[in-house]
Protein backbone atom coordinates (compact mmCIF):
# COMPACT_ATOMS: atom_id res chain seq x y z
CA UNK A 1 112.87 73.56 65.31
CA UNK A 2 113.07 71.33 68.14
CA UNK A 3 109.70 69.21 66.23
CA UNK A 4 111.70 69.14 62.97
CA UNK A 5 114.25 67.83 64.54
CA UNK A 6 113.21 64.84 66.51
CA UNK A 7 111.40 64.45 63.24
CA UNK A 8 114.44 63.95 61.44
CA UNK A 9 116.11 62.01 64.42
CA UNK A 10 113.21 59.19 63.99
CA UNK A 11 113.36 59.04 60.51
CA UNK A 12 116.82 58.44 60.27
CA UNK A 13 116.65 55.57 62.87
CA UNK A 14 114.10 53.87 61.22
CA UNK A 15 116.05 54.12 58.09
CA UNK A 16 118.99 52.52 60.11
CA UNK A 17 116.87 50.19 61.35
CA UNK A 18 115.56 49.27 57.60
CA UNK A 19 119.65 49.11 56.32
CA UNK A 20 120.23 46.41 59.37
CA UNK A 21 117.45 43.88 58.83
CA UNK A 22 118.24 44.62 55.40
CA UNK A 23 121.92 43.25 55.39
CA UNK A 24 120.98 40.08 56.61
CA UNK A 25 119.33 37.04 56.06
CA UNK A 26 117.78 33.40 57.21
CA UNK A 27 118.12 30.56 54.31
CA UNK A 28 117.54 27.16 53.22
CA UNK A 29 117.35 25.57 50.40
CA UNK A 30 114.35 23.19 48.76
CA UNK A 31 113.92 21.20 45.21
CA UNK A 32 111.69 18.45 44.84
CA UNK A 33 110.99 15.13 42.78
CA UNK A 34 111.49 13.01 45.25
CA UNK A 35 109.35 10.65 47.35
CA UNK A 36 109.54 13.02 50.47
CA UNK A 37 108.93 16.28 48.88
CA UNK A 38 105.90 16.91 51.45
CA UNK A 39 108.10 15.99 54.29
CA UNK A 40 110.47 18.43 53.68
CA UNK A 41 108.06 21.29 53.02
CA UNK A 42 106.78 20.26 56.53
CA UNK A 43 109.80 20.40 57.59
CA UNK A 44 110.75 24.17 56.15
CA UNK A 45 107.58 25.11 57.73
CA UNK A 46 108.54 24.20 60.89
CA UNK A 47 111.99 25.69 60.70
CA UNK A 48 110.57 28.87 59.62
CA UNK A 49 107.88 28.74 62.22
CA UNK A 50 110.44 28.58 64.92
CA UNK A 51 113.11 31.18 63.51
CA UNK A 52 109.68 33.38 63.93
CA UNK A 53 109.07 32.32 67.02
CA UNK A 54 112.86 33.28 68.14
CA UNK A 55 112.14 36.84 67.50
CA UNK A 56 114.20 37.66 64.55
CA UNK A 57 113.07 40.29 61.81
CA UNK A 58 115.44 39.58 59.23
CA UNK A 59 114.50 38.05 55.77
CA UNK A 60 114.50 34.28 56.06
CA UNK A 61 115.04 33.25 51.96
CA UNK A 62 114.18 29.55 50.78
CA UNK A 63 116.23 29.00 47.20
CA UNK A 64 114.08 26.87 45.15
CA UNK A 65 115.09 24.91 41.98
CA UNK A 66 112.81 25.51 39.00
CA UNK A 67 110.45 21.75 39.71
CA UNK A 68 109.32 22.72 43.01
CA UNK A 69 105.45 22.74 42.47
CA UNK A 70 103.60 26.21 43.01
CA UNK A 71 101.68 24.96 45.84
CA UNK A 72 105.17 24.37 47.57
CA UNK A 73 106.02 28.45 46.60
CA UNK A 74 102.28 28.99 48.12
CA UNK A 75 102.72 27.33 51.55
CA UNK A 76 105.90 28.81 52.17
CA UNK A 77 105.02 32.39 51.23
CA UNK A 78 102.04 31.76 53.38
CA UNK A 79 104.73 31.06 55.98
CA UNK A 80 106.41 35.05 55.15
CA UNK A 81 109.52 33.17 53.28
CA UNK A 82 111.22 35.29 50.24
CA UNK A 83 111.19 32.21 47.11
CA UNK A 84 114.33 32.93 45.38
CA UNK A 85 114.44 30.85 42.65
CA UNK A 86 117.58 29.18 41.35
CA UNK A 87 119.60 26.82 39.10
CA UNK A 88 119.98 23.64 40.08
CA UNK A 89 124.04 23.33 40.28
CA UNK A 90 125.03 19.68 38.69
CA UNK A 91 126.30 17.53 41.48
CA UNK A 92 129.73 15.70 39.68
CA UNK A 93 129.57 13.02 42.32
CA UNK A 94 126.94 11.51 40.52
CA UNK A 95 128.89 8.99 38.70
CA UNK A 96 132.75 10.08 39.96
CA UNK A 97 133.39 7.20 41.83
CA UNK A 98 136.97 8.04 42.40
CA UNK A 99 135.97 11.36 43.68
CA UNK A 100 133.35 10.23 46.56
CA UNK A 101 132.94 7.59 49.17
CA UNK A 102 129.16 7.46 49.22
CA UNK A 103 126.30 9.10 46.79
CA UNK A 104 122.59 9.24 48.08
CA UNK A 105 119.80 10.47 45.24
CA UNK A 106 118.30 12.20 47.82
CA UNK A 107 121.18 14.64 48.03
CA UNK A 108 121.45 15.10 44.65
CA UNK A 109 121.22 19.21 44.18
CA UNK A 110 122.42 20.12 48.04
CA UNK A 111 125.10 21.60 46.06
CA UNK A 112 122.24 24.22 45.40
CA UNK A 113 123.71 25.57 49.08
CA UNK A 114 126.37 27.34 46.99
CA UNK A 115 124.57 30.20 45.71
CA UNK A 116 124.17 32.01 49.13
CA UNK A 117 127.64 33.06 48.05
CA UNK A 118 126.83 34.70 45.34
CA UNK A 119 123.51 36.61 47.67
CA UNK A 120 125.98 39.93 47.83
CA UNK A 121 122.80 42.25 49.12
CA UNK A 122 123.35 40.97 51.83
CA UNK A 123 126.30 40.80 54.42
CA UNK A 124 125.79 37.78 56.38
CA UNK A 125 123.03 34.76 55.76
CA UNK A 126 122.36 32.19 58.29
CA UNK A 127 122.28 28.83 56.22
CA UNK A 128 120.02 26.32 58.03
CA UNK A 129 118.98 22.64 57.20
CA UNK A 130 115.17 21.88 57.29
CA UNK A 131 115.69 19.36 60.25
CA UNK A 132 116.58 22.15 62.48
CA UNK A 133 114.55 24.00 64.69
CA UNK A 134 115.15 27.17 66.63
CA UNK A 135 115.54 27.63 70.30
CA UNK A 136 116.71 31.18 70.80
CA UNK A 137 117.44 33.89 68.86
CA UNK A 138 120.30 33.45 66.81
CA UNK A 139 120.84 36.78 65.50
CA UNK A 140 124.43 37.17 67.30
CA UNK A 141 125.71 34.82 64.64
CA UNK A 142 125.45 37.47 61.92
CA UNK A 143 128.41 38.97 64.17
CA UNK A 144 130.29 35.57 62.89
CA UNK A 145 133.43 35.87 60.65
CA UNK A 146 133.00 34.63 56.77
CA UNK A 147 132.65 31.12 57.24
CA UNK A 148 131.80 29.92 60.65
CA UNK A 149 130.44 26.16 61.10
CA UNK A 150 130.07 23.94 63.66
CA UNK A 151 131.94 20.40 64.33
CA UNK A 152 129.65 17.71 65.46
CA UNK A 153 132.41 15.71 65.05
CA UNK A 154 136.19 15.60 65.54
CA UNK A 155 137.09 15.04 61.36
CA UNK A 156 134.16 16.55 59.69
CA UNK A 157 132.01 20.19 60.06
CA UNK A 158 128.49 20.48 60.01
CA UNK A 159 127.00 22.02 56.98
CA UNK A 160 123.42 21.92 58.46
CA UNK A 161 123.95 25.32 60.09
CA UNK A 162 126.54 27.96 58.48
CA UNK A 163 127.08 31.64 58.65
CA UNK A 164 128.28 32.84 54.85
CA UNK A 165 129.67 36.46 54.03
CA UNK A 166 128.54 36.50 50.16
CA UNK A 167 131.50 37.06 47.37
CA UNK A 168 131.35 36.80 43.96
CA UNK A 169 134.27 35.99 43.63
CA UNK A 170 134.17 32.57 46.16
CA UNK A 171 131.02 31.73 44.76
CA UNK A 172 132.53 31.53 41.36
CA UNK A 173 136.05 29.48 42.51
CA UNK A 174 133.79 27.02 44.18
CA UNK A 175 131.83 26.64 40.88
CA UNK A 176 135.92 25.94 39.14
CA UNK A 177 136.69 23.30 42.43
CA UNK A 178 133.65 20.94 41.91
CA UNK A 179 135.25 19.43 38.75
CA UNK A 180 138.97 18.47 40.88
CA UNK A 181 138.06 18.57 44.88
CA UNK A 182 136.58 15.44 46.57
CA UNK A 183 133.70 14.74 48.63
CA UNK A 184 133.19 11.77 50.84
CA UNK A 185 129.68 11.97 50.54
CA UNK A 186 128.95 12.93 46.97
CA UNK A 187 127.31 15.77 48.29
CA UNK A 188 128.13 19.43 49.68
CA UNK A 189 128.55 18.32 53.15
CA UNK A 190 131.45 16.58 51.22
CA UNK A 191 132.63 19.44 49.48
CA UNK A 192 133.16 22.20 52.01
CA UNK A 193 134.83 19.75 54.02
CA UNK A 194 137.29 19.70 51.14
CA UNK A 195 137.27 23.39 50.22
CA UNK A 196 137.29 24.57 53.70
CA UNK A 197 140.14 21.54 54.47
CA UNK A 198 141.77 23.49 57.65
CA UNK A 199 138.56 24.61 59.28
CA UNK A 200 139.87 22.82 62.51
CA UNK A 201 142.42 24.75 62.82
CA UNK A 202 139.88 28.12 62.86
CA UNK A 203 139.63 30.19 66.19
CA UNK A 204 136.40 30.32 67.84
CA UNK A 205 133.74 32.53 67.41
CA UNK A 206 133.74 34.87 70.52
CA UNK A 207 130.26 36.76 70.40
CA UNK A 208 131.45 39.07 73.49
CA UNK A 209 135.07 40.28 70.99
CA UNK A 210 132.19 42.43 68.62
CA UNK A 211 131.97 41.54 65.19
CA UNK A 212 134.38 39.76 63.46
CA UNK A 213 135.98 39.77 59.68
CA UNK A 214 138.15 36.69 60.43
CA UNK A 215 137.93 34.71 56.86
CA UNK A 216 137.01 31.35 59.10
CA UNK A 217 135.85 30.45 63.06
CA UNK A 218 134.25 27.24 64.18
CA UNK A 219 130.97 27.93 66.70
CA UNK A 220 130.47 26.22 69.62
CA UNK A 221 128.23 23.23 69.64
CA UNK A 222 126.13 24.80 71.45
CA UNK A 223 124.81 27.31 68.31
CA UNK A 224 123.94 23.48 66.63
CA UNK A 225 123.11 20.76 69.11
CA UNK A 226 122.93 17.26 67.65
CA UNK A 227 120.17 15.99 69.58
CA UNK A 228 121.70 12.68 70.09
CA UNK A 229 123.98 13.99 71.86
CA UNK A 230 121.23 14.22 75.23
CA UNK A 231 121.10 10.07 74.87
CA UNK A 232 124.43 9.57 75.91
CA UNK A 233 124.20 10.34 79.14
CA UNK A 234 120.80 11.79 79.53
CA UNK A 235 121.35 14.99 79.81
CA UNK A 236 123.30 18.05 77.72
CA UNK A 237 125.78 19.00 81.04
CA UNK A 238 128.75 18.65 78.78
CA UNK A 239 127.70 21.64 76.54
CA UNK A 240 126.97 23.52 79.75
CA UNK A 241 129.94 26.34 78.56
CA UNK A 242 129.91 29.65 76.13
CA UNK A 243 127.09 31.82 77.31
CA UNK A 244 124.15 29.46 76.66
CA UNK A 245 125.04 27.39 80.40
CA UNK A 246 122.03 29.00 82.07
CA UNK A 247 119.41 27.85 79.47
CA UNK A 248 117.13 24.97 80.04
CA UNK A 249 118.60 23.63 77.06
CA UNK A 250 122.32 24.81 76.57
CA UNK A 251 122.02 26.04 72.74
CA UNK A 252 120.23 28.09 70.21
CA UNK A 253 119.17 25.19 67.69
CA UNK A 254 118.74 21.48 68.38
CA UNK A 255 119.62 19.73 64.85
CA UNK A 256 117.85 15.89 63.56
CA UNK A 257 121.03 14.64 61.60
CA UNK A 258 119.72 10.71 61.89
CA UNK A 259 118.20 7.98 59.78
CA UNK A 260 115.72 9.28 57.40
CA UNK A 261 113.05 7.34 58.29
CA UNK A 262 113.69 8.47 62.15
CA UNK A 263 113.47 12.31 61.20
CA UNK A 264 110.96 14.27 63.76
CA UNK A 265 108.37 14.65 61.06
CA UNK A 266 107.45 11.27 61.08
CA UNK A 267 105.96 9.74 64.27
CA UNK A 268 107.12 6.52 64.55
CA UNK A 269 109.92 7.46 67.09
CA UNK A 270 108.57 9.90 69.47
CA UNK A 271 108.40 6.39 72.06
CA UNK A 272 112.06 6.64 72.65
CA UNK A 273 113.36 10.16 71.43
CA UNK A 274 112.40 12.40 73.73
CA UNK A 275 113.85 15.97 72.07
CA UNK A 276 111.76 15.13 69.00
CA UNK A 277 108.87 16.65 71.12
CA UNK A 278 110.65 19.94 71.42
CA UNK A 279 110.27 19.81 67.60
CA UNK A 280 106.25 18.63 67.63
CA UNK A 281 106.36 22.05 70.00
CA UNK A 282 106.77 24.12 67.48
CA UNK A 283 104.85 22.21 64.51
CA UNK A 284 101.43 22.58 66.74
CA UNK A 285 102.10 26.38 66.53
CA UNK A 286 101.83 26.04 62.37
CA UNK A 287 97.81 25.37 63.34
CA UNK A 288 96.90 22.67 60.43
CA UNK A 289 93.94 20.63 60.69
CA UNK A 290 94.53 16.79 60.55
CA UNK A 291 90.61 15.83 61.15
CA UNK A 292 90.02 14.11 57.81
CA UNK A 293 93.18 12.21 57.89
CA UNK A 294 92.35 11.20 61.16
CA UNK A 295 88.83 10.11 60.51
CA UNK A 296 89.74 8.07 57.07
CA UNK A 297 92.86 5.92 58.63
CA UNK A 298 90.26 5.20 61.91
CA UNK A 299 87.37 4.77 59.04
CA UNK A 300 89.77 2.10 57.17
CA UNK A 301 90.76 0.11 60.38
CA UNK A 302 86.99 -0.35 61.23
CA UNK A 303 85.96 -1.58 58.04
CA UNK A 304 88.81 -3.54 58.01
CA UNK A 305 87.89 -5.37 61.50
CA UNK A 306 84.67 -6.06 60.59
CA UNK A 307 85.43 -7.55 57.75
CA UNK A 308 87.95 -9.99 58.42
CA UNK A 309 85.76 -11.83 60.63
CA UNK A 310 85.73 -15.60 59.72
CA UNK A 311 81.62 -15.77 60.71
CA UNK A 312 81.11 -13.31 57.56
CA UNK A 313 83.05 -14.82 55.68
CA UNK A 314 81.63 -18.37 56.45
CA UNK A 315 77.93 -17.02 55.87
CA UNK A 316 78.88 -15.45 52.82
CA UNK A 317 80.18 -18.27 51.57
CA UNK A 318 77.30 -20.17 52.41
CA UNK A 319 75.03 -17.51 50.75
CA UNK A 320 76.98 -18.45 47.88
CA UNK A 321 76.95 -22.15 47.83
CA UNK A 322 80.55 -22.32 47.95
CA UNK A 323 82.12 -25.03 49.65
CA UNK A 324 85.95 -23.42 49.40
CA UNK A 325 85.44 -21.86 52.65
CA UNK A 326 84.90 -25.48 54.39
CA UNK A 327 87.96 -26.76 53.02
CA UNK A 328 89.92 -23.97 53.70
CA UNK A 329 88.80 -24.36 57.16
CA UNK A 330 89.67 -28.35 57.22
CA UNK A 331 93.09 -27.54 55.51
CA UNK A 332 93.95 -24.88 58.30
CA UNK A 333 92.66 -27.16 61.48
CA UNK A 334 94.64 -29.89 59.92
CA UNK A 335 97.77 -27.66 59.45
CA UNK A 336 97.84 -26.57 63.06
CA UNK A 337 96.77 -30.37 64.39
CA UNK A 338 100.01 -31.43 62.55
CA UNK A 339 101.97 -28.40 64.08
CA UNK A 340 100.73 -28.94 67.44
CA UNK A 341 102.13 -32.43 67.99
CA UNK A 342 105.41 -31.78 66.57
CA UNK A 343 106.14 -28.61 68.85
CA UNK A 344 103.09 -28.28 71.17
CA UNK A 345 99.83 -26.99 71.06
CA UNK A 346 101.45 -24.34 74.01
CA UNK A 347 104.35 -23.16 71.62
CA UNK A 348 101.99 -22.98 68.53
CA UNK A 349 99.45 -20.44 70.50
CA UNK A 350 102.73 -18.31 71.19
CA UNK A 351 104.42 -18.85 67.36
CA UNK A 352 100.91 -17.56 66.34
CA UNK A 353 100.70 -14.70 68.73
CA UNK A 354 103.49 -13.21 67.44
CA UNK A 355 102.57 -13.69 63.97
CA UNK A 356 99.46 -11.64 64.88
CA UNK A 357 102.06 -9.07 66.82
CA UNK A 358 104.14 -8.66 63.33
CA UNK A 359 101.25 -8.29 61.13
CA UNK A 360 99.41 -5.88 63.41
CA UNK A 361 102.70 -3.59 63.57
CA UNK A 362 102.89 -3.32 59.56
CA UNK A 363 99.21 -2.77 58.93
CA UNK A 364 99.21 -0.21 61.67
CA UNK A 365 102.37 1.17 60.23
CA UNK A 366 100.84 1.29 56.70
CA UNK A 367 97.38 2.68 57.47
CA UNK A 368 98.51 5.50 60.28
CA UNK A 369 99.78 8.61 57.69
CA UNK A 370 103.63 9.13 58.56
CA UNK A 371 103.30 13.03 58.84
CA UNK A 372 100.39 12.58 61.42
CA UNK A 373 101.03 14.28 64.71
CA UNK A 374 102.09 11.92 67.23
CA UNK A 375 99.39 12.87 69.74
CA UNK A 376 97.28 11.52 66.99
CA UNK A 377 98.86 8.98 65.09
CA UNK A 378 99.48 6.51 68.39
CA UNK A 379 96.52 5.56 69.44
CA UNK A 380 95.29 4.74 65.92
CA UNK A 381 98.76 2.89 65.67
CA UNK A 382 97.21 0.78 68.93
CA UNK A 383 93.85 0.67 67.49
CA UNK A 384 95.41 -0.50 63.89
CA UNK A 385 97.64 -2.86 65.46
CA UNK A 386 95.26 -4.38 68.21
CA UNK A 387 92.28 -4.77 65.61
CA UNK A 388 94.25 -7.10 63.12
CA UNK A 389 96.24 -9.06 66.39
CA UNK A 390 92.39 -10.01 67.66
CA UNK A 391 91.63 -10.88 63.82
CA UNK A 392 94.50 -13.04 64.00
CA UNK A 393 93.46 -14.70 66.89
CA UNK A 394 89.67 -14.87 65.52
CA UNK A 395 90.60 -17.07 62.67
CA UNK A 396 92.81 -18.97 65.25
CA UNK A 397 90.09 -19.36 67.91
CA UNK A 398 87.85 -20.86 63.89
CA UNK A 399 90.49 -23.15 63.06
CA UNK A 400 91.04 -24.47 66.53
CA UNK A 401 87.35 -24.79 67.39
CA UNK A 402 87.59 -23.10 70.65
CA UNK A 403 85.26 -20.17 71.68
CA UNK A 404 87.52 -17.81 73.85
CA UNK A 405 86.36 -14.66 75.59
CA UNK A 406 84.29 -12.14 73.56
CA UNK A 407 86.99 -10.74 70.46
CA UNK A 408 85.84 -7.10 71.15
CA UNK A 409 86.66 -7.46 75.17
CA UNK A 410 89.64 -9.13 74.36
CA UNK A 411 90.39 -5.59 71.56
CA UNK A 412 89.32 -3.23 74.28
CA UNK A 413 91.49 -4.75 76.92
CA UNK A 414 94.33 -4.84 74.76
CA UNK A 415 93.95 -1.17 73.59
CA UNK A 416 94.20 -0.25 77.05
CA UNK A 417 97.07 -2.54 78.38
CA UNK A 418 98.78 -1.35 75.05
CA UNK A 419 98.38 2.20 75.80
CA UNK A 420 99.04 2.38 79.44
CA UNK A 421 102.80 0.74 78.26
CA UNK A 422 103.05 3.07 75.55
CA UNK A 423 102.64 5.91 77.86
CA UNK A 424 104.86 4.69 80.26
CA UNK A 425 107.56 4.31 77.73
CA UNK A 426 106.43 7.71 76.94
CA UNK A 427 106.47 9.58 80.71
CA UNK A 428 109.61 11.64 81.13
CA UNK A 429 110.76 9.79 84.21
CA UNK A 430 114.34 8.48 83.24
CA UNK A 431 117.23 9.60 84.40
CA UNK A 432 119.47 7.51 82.47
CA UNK A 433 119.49 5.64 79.25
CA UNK A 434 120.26 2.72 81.05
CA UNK A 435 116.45 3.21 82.70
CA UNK A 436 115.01 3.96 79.33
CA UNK A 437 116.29 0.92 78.17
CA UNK A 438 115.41 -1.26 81.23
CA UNK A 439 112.11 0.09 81.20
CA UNK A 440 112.01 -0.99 77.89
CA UNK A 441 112.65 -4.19 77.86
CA UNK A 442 110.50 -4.69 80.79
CA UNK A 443 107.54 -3.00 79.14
CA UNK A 444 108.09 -5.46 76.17
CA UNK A 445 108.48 -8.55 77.89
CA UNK A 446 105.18 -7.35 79.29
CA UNK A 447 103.19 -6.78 76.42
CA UNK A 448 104.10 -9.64 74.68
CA UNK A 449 103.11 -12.00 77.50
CA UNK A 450 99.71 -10.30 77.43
CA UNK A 451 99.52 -10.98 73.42
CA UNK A 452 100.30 -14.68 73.95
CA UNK A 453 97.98 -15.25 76.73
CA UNK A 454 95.03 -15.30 74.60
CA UNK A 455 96.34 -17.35 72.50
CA UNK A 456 97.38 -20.10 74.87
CA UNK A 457 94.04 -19.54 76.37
CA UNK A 458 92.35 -20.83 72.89
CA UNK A 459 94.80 -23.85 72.84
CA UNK A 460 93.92 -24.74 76.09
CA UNK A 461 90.15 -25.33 75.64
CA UNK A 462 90.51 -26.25 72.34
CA UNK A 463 89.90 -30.23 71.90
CA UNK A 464 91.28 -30.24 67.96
CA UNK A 465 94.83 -29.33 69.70
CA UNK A 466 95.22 -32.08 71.66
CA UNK A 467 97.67 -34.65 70.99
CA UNK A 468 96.46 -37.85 69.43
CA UNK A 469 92.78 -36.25 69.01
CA UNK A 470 90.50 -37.16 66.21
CA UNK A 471 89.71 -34.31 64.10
CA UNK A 472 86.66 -33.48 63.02
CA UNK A 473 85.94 -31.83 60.09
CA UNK A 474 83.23 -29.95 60.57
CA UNK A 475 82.12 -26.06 59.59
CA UNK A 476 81.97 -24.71 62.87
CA UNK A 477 83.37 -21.20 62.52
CA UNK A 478 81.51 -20.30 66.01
CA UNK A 479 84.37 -17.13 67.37
């Protein structure tokens, strides 16, 4: 008896257990067509990955609109995502000038957000953007009243992070509003803000008062940190409060709401945002292999290098019989003769330097892939960038006549000066953003003086600069 009924006992817990994760839910939402479909699916992956990570057993749902490719539905079921597919809900923004302050294409079906309202197997859902990832476990906030967001501002709630008790009933008046409500960013952000119009005036979540039934509450910043808000004074001691003051990091989610092209996917930024790291954290745990794309960018700024050399080109061209390359060359040494005595041969070097500075930052920016790892994608940035600055100076050291110090010394010696700044910019050893930025301007100043001095170095033993000189045309294209 006493078997058959601890039996029981067990079974009936686990069937508990099964009802609770049951109830609730994890969600986003994802539709493609446009040019950063992959970086969002990255980005889903990640946010998954660290919900996981949290702890959390409940279902984590990602509501896709009927154009999001299979491969998409693959990688994210691969992830352990449920693919609900829905409707696309027409955004009325679209051309409602009246209506909206602002309209971005890219936020075109966000509106999609509103059919977690109508999810009514479930009792509470999580809503989360892509561009968030997960600290700690977050599970408390299922405790949250009906509609509980965060302000990251004064004036408007966040909609990158809500807590939504399904109904019918909402779902369906929402669906009525969209033709009369405004939004001031043509998008849903824009529309809660106007549907929900006296959030501010919610109480607060209290996790510690039980669960709650309270039709709105605002959560504490600190269940949605806007990363940006560590840069303003280098630290997050202000959102020290609530319960979350004896973490590292005083929330349960840090949240990328900033410039598109600055999200934490792409790599460009990691040099001066330092929580976009806690973010790369998490993406190394998704395990994908980024050999090839490695190898071909690395492949392409080799080839490239060798070339662009101005010897090749001057032998081909004499292979060929072709005298366009000589002329070229006269053209060019007469160009920068003429240039030289106007401004000085000095101040030409420099003006040239920095030419080879701009172009080597938008090749290097244009061959390194923009969803490579940062650990990976840096140092072929250097390499990329370094490689076309020394072909710049190459072709200057042909015009000019001058032989300077060997091109793939000067490369190598670059490369390193380059990446010993980079990873000082890098080091976590500011205290301040005043240091950050002092460090960066010094670290600037720096590596553009290096840049220029091989420049100046060429004008300085090169006779064809010299004021009042005689050129002479000749087809020396010794580097």
């Amino acid at each position: 008896m006493a078997v058959s009924l601890a039996t029981v006992l067990i079974v009936c817990l686990a069937c508990v257990t099964f009802v609770h994760t049951g109830r609730y839910a994890y969600a986003t939402i994802h539709y493609e067509g446009t040019p950063k479909d992959d970086e969002y699916v990255l980005a889903i992956r990640v946010m998954v990955q660290s919900l996981k990570m949290s702890g959390t057993e409940h279902d984590i749902l990602v509501l896709v609109s009927d154009n999001v490719r299979e491969s998409t539905r693959q990688k994210l079921t691969a992830e352990g995502c449920k693919i609900i597919q829905v409707p696309n809900i027409h955004n009325p923004y679209r051309q409602d000038e009246q209506r909206r302050v602002s309209y971005k294409p890219r936020f075109e079906y966000t509106l999609n957000k509103l059919h977690l309202w109508n999810f009514t197997d479930y009792e509470r859902i999580i809503y989360l953007d892509a561009d968030n990832v997960i600290l700690h476990s977050m599970d408390e906030l299922f405790m949250c009243g009906h509609f509980c967001v965060v302000f990251m501002n004064m004036c408007v709630f966040h909609t990158g992070l809500m807590v939504i008790k399904p109904d019918t009933a909402v779902f369906q008046d929402m669906l009525k509003q969209l033709a009369s409500l405004s939004s001031d960013d043509g998008a849903d952000q824009g529309f809660l803000s106007s549907y929900f119009a006296d959030m501010e005036f919610a109480p607060l979540f209290n996790v510690s008062a039980g669960k709650s039934e309270r039709p709105k509450e605002r959560l504490f910043s600190g269940y949605n940190l806007n990363h940006m808000y560590f840069y303003e004074n280098w630290n997050f001691n202000r959102y020290r409060k609530y319960h979350f003051a004896n973490l590292t990091i005083p929330g349960l989610s840090l949240a990328y709401p900033i410039a598109p092209t600055w999200k934490p996917w792409y790599w460009y930024m990691y040099i001066g945002l330092k929580w976009h790291w806690e973010w790369d954290t998490v993406r190394t745990q998704l395990g994908d292999d980024h050999t090839l794309s490695f190898l071909v960018s690395f492949l392409i700024i080799t080839i490239n290098y060798i070339l662009s050399s101005p010897s090749l080109a001057a032998k081909t061209c004499q292979k060929r019989g072709s005298y366009t390359f000589t002329k070229i060359h006269n053209i060019a040494t007469e160009l920068v003769q003429q240039l030289s005595w106007k401004i000085g041969k000095r101040s030409v070097a420099v003006l040239l330097s920095f030419i080879g500075v701009g172009a080597g930052m938008m090749f290097g920016i244009s061959v390194v892939p923009g969803l490579l790892p940062p650990k990976l994608a840096w140092p072929l940035f250097i390499a990329a960038f370094d490689s076309i600055y020394v072909i710049v100076l190459k072709w200057f050291s042909w015009v000019c006549g001058s032989t300077p110090a060997n091109p793939e010394l000067v490369l190598a010696l670059s490369f390193f000066a380059d990446s010993i700044l980079v990873l000082i910019e890098f080091a976590d050893i500011y205290s301040s953003p005043i240091q950050k930025v002092s460090a960066f301007v010094v670290l600037i100043s720096v590596f553009l003086a290096l840049k220029a001095y091989w420049f100046v170095n060429v004008a300085k033993t090169s006779a064809k600069l010299k004021k009042g000189g005689k050129i002479a045309h000749t087809s020396n294209d010794t580097v």
